[in-house]
C-alpha atoms as a PDB file:
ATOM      1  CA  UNK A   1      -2.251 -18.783  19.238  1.00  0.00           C
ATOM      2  CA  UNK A   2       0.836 -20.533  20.935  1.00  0.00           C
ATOM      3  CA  UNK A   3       2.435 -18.491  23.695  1.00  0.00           C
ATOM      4  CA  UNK A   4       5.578 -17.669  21.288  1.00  0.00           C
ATOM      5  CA  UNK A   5       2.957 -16.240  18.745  1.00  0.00           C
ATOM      6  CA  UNK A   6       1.356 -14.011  21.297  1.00  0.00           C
ATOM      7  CA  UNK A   7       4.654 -12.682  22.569  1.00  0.00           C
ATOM      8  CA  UNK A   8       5.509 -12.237  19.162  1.00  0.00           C
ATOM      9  CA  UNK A   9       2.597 -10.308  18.404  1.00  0.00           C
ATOM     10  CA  UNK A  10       2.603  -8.098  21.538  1.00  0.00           C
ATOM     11  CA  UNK A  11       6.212  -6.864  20.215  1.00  0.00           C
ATOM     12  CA  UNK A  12       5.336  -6.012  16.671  1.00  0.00           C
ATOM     13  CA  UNK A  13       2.294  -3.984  17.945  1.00  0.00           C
ATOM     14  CA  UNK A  14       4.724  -2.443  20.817  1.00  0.00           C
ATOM     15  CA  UNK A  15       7.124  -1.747  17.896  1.00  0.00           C
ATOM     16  CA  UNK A  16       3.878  -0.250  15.839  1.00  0.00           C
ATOM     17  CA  UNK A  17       2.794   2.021  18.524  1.00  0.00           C
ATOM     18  CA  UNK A  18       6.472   3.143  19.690  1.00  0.00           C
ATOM     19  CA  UNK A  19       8.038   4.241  16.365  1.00  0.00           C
ATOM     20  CA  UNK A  20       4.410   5.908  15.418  1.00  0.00           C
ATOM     21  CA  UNK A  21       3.826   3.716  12.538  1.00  0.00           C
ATOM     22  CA  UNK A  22       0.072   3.293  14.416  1.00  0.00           C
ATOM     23  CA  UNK A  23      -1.263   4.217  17.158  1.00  0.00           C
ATOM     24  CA  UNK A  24      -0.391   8.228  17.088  1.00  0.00           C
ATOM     25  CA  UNK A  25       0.532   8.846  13.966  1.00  0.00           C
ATOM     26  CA  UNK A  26       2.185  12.136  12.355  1.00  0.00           C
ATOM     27  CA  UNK A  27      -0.579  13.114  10.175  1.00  0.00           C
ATOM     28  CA  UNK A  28      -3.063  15.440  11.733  1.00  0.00           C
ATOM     29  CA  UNK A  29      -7.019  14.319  11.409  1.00  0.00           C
ATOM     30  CA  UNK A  30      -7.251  18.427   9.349  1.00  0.00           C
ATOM     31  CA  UNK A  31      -5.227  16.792   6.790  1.00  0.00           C
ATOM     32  CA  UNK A  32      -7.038  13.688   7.122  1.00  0.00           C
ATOM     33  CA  UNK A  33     -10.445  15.314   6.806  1.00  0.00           C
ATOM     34  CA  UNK A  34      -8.828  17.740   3.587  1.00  0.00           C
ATOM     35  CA  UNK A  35      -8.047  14.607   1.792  1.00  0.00           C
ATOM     36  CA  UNK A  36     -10.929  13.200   1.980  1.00  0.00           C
ATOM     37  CA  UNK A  37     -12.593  16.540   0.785  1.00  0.00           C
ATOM     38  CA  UNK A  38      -9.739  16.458  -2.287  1.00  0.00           C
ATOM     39  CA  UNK A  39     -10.695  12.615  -3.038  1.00  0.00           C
ATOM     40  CA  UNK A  40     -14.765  13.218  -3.263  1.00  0.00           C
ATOM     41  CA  UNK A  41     -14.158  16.346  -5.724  1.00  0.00           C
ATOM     42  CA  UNK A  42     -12.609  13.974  -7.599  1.00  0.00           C
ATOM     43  CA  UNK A  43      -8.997  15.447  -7.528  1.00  0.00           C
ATOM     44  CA  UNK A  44      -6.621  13.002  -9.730  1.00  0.00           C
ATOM     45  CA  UNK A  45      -3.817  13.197  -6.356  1.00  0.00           C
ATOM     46  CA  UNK A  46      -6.495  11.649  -4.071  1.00  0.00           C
ATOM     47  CA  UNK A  47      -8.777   9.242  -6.158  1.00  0.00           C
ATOM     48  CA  UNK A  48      -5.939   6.805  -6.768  1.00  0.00           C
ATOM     49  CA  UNK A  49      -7.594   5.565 -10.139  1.00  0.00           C
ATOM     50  CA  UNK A  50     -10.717   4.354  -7.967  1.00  0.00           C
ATOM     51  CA  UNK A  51     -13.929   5.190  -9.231  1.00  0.00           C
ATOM     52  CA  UNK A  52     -15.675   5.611  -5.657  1.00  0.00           C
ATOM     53  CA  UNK A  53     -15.305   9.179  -5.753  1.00  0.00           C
ATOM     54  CA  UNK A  54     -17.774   9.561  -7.583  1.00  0.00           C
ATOM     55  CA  UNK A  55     -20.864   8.352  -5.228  1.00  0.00           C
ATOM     56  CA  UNK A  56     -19.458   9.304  -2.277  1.00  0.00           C
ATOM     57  CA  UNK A  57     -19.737  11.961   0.158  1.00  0.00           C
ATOM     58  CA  UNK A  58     -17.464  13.529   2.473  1.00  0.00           C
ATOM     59  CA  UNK A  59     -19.153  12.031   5.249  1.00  0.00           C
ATOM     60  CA  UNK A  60     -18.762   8.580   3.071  1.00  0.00           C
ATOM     61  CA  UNK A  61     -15.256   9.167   2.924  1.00  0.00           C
ATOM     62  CA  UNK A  62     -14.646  10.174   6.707  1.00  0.00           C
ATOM     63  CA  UNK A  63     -16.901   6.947   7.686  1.00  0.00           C
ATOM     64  CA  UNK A  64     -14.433   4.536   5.763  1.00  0.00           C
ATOM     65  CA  UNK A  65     -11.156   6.115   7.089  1.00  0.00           C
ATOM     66  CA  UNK A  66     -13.029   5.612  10.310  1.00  0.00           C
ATOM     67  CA  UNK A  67     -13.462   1.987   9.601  1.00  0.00           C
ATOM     68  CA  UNK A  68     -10.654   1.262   8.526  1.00  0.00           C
ATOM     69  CA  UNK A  69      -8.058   3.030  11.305  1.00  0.00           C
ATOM     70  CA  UNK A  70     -10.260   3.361  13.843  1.00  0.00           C
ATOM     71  CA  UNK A  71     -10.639   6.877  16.010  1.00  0.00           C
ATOM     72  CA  UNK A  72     -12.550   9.784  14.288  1.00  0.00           C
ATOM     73  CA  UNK A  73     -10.910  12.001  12.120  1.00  0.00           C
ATOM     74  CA  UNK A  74     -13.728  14.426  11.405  1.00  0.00           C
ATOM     75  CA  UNK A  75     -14.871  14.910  15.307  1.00  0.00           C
ATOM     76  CA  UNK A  76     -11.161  15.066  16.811  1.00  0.00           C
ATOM     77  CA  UNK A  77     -11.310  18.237  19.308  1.00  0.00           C
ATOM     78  CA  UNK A  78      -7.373  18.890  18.132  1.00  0.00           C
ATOM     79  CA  UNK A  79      -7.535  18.681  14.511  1.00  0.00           C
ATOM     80  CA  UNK A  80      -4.102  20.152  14.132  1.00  0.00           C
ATOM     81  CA  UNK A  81      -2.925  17.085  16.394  1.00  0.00           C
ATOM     82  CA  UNK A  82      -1.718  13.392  15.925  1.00  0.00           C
ATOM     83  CA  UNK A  83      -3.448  11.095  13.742  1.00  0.00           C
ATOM     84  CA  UNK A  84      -4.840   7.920  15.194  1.00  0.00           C
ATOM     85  CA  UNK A  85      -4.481   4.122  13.222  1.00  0.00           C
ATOM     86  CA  UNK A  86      -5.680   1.456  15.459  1.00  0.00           C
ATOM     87  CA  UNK A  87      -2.605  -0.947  16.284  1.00  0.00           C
ATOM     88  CA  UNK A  88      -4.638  -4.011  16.647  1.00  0.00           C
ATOM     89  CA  UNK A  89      -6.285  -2.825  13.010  1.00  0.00           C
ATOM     90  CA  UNK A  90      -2.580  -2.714  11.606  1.00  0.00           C
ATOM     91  CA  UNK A  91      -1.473  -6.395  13.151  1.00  0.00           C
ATOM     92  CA  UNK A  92      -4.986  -7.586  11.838  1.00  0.00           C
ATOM     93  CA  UNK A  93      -3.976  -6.703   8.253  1.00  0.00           C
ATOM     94  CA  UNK A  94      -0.529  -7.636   8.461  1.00  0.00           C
ATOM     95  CA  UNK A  95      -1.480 -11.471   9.075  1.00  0.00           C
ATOM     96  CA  UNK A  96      -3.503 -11.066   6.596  1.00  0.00           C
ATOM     97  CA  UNK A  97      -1.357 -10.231   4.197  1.00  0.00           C
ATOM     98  CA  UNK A  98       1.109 -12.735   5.546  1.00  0.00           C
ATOM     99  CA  UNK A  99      -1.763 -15.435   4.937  1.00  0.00           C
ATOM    100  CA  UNK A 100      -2.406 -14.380   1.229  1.00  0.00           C
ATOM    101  CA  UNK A 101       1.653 -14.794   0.497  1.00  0.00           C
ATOM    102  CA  UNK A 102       1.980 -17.466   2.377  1.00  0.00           C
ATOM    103  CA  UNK A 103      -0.872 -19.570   0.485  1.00  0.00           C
ATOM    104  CA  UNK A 104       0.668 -18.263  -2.964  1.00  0.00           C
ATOM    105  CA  UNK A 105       4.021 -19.765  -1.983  1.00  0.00           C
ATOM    106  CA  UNK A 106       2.535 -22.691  -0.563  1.00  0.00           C
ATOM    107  CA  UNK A 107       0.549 -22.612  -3.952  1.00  0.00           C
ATOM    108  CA  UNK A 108       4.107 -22.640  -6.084  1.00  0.00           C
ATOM    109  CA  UNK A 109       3.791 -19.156  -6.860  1.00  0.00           C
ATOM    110  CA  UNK A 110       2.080 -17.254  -9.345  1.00  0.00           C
ATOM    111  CA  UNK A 111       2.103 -13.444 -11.757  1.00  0.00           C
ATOM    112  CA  UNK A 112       3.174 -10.850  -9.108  1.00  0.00           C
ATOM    113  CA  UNK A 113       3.014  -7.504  -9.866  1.00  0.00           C
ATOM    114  CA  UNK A 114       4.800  -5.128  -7.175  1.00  0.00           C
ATOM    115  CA  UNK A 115       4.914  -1.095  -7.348  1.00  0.00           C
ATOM    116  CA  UNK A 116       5.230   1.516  -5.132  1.00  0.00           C
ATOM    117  CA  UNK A 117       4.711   5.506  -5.317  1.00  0.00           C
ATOM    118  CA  UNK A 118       6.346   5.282  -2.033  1.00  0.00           C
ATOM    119  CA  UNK A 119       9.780   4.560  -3.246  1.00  0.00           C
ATOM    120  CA  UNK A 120      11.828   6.362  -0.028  1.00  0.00           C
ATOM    121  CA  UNK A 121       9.551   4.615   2.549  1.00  0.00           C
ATOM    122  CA  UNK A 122       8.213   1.089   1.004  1.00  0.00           C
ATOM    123  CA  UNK A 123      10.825   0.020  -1.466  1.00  0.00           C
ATOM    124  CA  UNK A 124      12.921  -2.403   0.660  1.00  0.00           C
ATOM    125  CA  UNK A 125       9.761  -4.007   2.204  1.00  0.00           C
ATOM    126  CA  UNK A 126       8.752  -4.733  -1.471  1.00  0.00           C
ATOM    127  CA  UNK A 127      11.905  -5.808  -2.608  1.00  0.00           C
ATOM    128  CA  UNK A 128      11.798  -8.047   0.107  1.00  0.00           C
ATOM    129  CA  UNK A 129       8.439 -10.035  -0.106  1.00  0.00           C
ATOM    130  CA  UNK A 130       9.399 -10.235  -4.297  1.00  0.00           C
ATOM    131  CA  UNK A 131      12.345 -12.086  -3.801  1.00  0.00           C
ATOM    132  CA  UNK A 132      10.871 -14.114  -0.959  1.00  0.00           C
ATOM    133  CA  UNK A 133       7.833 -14.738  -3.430  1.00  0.00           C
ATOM    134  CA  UNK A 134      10.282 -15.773  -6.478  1.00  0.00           C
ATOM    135  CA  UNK A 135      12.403 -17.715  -4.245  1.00  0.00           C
ATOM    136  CA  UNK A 136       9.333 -20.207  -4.133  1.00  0.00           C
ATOM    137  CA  UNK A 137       8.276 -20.179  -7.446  1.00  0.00           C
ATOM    138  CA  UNK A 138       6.360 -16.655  -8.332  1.00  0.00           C
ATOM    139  CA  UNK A 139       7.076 -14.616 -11.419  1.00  0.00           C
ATOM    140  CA  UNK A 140       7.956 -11.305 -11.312  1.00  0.00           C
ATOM    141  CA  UNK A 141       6.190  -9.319 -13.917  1.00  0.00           C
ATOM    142  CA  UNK A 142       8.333  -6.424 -15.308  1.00  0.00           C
ATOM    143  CA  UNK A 143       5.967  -4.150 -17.662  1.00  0.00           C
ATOM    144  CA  UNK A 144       7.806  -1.266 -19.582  1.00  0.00           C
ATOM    145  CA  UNK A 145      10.894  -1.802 -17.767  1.00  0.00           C
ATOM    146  CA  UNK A 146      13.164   1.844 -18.152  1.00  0.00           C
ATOM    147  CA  UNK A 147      10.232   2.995 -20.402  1.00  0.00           C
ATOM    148  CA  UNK A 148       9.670   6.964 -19.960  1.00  0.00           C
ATOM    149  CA  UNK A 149       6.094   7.663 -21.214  1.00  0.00           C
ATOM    150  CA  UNK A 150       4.650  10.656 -18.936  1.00  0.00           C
ATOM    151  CA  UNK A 151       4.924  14.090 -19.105  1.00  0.00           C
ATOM    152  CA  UNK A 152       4.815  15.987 -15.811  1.00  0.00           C
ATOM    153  CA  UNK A 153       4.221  19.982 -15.512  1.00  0.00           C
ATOM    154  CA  UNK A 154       7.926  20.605 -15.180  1.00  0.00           C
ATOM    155  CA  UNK A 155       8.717  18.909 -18.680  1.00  0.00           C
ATOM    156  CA  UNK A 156      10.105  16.084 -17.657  1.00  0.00           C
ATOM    157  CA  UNK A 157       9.419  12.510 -19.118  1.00  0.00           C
ATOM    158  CA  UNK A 158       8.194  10.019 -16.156  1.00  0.00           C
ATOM    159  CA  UNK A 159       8.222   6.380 -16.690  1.00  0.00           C
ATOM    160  CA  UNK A 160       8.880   3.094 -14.614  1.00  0.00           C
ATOM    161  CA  UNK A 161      12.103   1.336 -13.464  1.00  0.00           C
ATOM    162  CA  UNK A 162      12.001  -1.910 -11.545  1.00  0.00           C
ATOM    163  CA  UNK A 163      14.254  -2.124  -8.373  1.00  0.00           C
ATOM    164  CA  UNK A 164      14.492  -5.251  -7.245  1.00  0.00           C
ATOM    165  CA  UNK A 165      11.426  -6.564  -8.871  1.00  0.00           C
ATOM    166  CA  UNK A 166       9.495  -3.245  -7.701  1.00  0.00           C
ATOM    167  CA  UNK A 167       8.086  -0.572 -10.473  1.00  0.00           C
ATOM    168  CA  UNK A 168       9.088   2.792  -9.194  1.00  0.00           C
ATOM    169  CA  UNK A 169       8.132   5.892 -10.745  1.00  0.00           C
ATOM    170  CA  UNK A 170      11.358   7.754 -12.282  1.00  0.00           C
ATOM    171  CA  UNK A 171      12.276  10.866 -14.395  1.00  0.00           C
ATOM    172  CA  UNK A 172      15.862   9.236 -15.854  1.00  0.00           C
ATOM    173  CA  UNK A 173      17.985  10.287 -13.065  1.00  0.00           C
ATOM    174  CA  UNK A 174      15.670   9.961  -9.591  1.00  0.00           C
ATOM    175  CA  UNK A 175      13.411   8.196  -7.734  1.00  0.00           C
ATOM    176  CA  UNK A 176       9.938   9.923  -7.775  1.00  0.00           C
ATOM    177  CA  UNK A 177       7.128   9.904  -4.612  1.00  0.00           C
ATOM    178  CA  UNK A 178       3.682   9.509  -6.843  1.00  0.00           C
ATOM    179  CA  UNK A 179       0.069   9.171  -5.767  1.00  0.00           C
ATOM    180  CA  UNK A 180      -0.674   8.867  -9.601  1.00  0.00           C
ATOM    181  CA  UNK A 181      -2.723   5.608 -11.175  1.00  0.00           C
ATOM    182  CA  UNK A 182      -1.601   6.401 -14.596  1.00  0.00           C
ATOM    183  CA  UNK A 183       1.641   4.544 -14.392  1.00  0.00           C
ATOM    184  CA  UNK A 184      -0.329   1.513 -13.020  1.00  0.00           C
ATOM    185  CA  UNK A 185      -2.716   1.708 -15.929  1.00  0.00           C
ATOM    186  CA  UNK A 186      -0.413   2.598 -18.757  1.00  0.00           C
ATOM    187  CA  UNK A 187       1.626  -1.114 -17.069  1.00  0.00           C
ATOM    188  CA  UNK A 188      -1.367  -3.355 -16.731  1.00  0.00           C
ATOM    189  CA  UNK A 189      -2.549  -1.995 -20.280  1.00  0.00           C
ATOM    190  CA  UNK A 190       0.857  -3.777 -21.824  1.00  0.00           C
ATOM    191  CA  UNK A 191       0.515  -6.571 -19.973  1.00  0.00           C
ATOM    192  CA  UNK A 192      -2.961  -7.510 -21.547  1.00  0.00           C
ATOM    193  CA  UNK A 193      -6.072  -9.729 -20.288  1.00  0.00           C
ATOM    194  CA  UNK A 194      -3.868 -12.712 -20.769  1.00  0.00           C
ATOM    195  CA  UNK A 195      -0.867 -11.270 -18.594  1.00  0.00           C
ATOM    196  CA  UNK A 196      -2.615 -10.183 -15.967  1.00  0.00           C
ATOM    197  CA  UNK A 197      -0.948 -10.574 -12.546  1.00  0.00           C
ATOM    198  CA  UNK A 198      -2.347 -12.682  -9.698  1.00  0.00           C
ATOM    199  CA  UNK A 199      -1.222 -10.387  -6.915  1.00  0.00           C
ATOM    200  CA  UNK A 200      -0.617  -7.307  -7.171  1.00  0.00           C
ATOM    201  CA  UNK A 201       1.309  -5.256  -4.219  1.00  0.00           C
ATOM    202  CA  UNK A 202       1.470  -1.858  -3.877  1.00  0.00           C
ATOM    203  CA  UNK A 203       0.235   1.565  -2.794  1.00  0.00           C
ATOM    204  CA  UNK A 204      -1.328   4.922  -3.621  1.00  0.00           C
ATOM    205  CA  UNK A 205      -2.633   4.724  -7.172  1.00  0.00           C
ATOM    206  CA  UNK A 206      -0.417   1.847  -8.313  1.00  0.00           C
ATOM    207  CA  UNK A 207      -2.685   0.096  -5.993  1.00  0.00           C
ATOM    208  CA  UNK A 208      -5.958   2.265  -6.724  1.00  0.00           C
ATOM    209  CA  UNK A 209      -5.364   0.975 -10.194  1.00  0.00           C
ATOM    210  CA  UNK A 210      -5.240  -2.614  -9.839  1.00  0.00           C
ATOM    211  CA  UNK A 211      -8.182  -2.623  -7.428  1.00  0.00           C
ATOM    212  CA  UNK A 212     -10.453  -0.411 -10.090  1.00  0.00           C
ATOM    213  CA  UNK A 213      -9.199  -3.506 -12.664  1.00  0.00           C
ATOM    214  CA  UNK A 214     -10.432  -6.002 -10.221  1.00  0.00           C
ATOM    215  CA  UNK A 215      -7.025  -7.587  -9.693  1.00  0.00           C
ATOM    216  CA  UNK A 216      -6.501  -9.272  -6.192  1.00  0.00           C
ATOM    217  CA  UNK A 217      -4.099  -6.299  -4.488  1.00  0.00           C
ATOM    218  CA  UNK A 218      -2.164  -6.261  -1.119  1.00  0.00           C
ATOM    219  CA  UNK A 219      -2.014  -2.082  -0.380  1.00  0.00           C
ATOM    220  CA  UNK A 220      -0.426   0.134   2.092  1.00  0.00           C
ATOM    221  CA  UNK A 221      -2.750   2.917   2.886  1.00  0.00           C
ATOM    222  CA  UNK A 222      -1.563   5.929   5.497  1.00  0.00           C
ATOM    223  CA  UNK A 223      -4.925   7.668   7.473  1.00  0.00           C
ATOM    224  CA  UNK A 224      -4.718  10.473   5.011  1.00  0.00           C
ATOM    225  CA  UNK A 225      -5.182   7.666   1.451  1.00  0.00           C
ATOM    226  CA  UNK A 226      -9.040   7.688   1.829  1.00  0.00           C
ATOM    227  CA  UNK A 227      -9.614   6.138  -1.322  1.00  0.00           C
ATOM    228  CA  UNK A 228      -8.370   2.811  -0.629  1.00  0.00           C
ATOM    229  CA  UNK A 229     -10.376   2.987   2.634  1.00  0.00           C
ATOM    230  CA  UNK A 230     -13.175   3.603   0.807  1.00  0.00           C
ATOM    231  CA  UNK A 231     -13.048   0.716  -2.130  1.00  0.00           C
ATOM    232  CA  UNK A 232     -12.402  -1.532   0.971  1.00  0.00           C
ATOM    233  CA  UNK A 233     -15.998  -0.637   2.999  1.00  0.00           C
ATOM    234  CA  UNK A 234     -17.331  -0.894  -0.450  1.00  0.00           C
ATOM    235  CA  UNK A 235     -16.161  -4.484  -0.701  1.00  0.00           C
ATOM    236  CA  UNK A 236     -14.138  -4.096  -3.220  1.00  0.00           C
ATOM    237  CA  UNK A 237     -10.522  -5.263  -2.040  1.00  0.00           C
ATOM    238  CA  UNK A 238     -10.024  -6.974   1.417  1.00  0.00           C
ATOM    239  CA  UNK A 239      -6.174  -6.068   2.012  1.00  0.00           C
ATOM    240  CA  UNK A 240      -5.698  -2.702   2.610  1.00  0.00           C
ATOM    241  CA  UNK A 241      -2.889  -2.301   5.760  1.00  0.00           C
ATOM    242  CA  UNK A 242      -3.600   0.811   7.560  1.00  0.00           C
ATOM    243  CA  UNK A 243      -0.177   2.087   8.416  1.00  0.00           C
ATOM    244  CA  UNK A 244       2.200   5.187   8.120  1.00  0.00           C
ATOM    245  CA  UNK A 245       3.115   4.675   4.997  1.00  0.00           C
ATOM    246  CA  UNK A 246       6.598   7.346   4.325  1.00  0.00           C
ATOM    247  CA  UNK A 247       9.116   6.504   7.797  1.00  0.00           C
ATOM    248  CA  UNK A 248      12.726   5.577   7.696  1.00  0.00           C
ATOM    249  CA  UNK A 249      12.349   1.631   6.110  1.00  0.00           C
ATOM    250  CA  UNK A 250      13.924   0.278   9.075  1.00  0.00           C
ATOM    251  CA  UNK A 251      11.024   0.836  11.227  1.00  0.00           C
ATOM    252  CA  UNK A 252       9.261  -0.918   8.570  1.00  0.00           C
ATOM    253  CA  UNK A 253      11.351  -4.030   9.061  1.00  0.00           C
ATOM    254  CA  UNK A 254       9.622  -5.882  11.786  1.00  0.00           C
ATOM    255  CA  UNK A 255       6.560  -5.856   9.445  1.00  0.00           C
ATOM    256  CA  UNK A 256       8.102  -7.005   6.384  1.00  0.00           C
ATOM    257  CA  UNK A 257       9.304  -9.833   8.652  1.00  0.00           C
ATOM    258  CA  UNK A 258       6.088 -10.712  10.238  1.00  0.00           C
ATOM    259  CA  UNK A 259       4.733 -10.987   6.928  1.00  0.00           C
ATOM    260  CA  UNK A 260       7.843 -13.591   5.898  1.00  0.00           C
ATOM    261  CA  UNK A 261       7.314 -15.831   8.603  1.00  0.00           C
ATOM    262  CA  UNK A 262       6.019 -18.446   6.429  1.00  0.00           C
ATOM    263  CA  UNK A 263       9.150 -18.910   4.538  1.00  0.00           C
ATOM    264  CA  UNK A 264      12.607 -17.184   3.706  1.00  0.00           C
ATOM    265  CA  UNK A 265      14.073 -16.491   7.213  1.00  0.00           C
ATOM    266  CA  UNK A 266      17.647 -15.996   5.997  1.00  0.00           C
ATOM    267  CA  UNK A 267      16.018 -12.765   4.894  1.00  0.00           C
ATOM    268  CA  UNK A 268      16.372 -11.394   8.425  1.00  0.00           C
ATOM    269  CA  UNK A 269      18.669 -13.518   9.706  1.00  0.00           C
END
């Protein structure tokens, strides 16, 4: 690593740790600890589409959340306290993700698939690698497009609406926050063996969904997602970022540009 890289490095995990997007993090290791309880009863909110659940124990569950951000959510002596994601964990997956888009650029692009059931914390750092990533040569995929074809509790009809190349979860008139795999599913389903993306990016259950498919998936997981902790100890994705997942998305602009370094600078110019 060049001494620019370093220097560069020492600021995004200074940013990280100053702005709480790791290091202590809002989410207390009780709620941690609850989720994981929620996601090994199998509750739909917490299994993100991933089969896991179901041969796992809370202890399981715990030891991949533990793994994954580091500190120990289940033997914290203030569980009512800040969360803990390992900084150096964070920049670790970061550069990796960096390295997979950079190769598919370098590559000429390929099917990319981006969602988010994060859409007031995640959807400009989407938008932003998608139109990097089409900018050198990938293709947006755009499955049901405006379709509505959920029904929530409240009666309303749910479906998808791409922003900027990102599927968002959306009831005709807002933006909705989702940990749900179903619109994932119901999107891949229409898309077909022979559609199916080459990268997917995403989080909660649009990512649990793509990983259960075997698709090659990018994710966002906060200390409280446990499932997508746990499919990655169980080998079955490699590039889970462990970071807050819901802050105001200009914190989350260092990181989308750490990830862009490879190519479209104007971006952040």
């Amino acid at each position: 690593m060049s001494r620019t890289e370093a220097a560069a490095t020492t600021a995004l995990r200074d940013h990280l740790v100053a702005n709480r997007l790791a290091g202590e993090v809002a989410t207390s290791p009780r709620n941690t600890v609850g989720n994981c309880g929620r996601l090994v009863a199998g509750e739909e909110r917490y299994t993100f589409g991933l089969s896991d659940w179901r041969t796992a124990t809370l202890l399981d569950a715990v030891a991949a959340v533990r793994a994954l951000c580091g500190g120990d959510p289940g033997g914290t002596p203030d569980q009512d306290g800040p969360g803990w994601i390992d900084p150096d964990g964070a920049l670790r997956a970061i550069h990796r993700h960096r390295e997979r888009l950079s190769a598919l650029a370098a590559a000429g692009g390929g099917r990319v698939l981006c969602a988010t059931g994060h859409p007031t914390g995640l959807l400009p750092h989407y938008a932003a690698l998608a139109r990097a990533l089409q900018s050198t040569g990938s293709t947006l995929l755009t499955p049901l497009d405006d379709d509505r074809f959920e029904m929530d509790g409240r009666g309303r009809r749910l479906g998808v609406r791409f922003l900027d190349g990102v599927a968002c979860v959306f009831d005709g008139a807002a933006l909705l926050h989702t940990h749900r795999s179903a619109f994932m599913e119901r999107m891949l389903d229409s898309l077909g063996d022979a559609g199916r993306p080459d990268l997917v990016l995403a989080d909660h259950g649009m990512a649990g969904a793509a990983i259960e498919r075997g698709l090659a998936t990018l994710s966002i997981a906060d200390v409280n997602d446990p499932a997508l902790p746990l499919a990655q100890l169980r080998g079955r994705t490699d590039g889970v970022l462990p970071i807050d997942d819901n802050l105001a998305p200009r914190l989350f602009v260092p990181v989308t540009a750490a990830m862009l370094e490879w190519g479209p600078q104007a971006y952040w110019a």
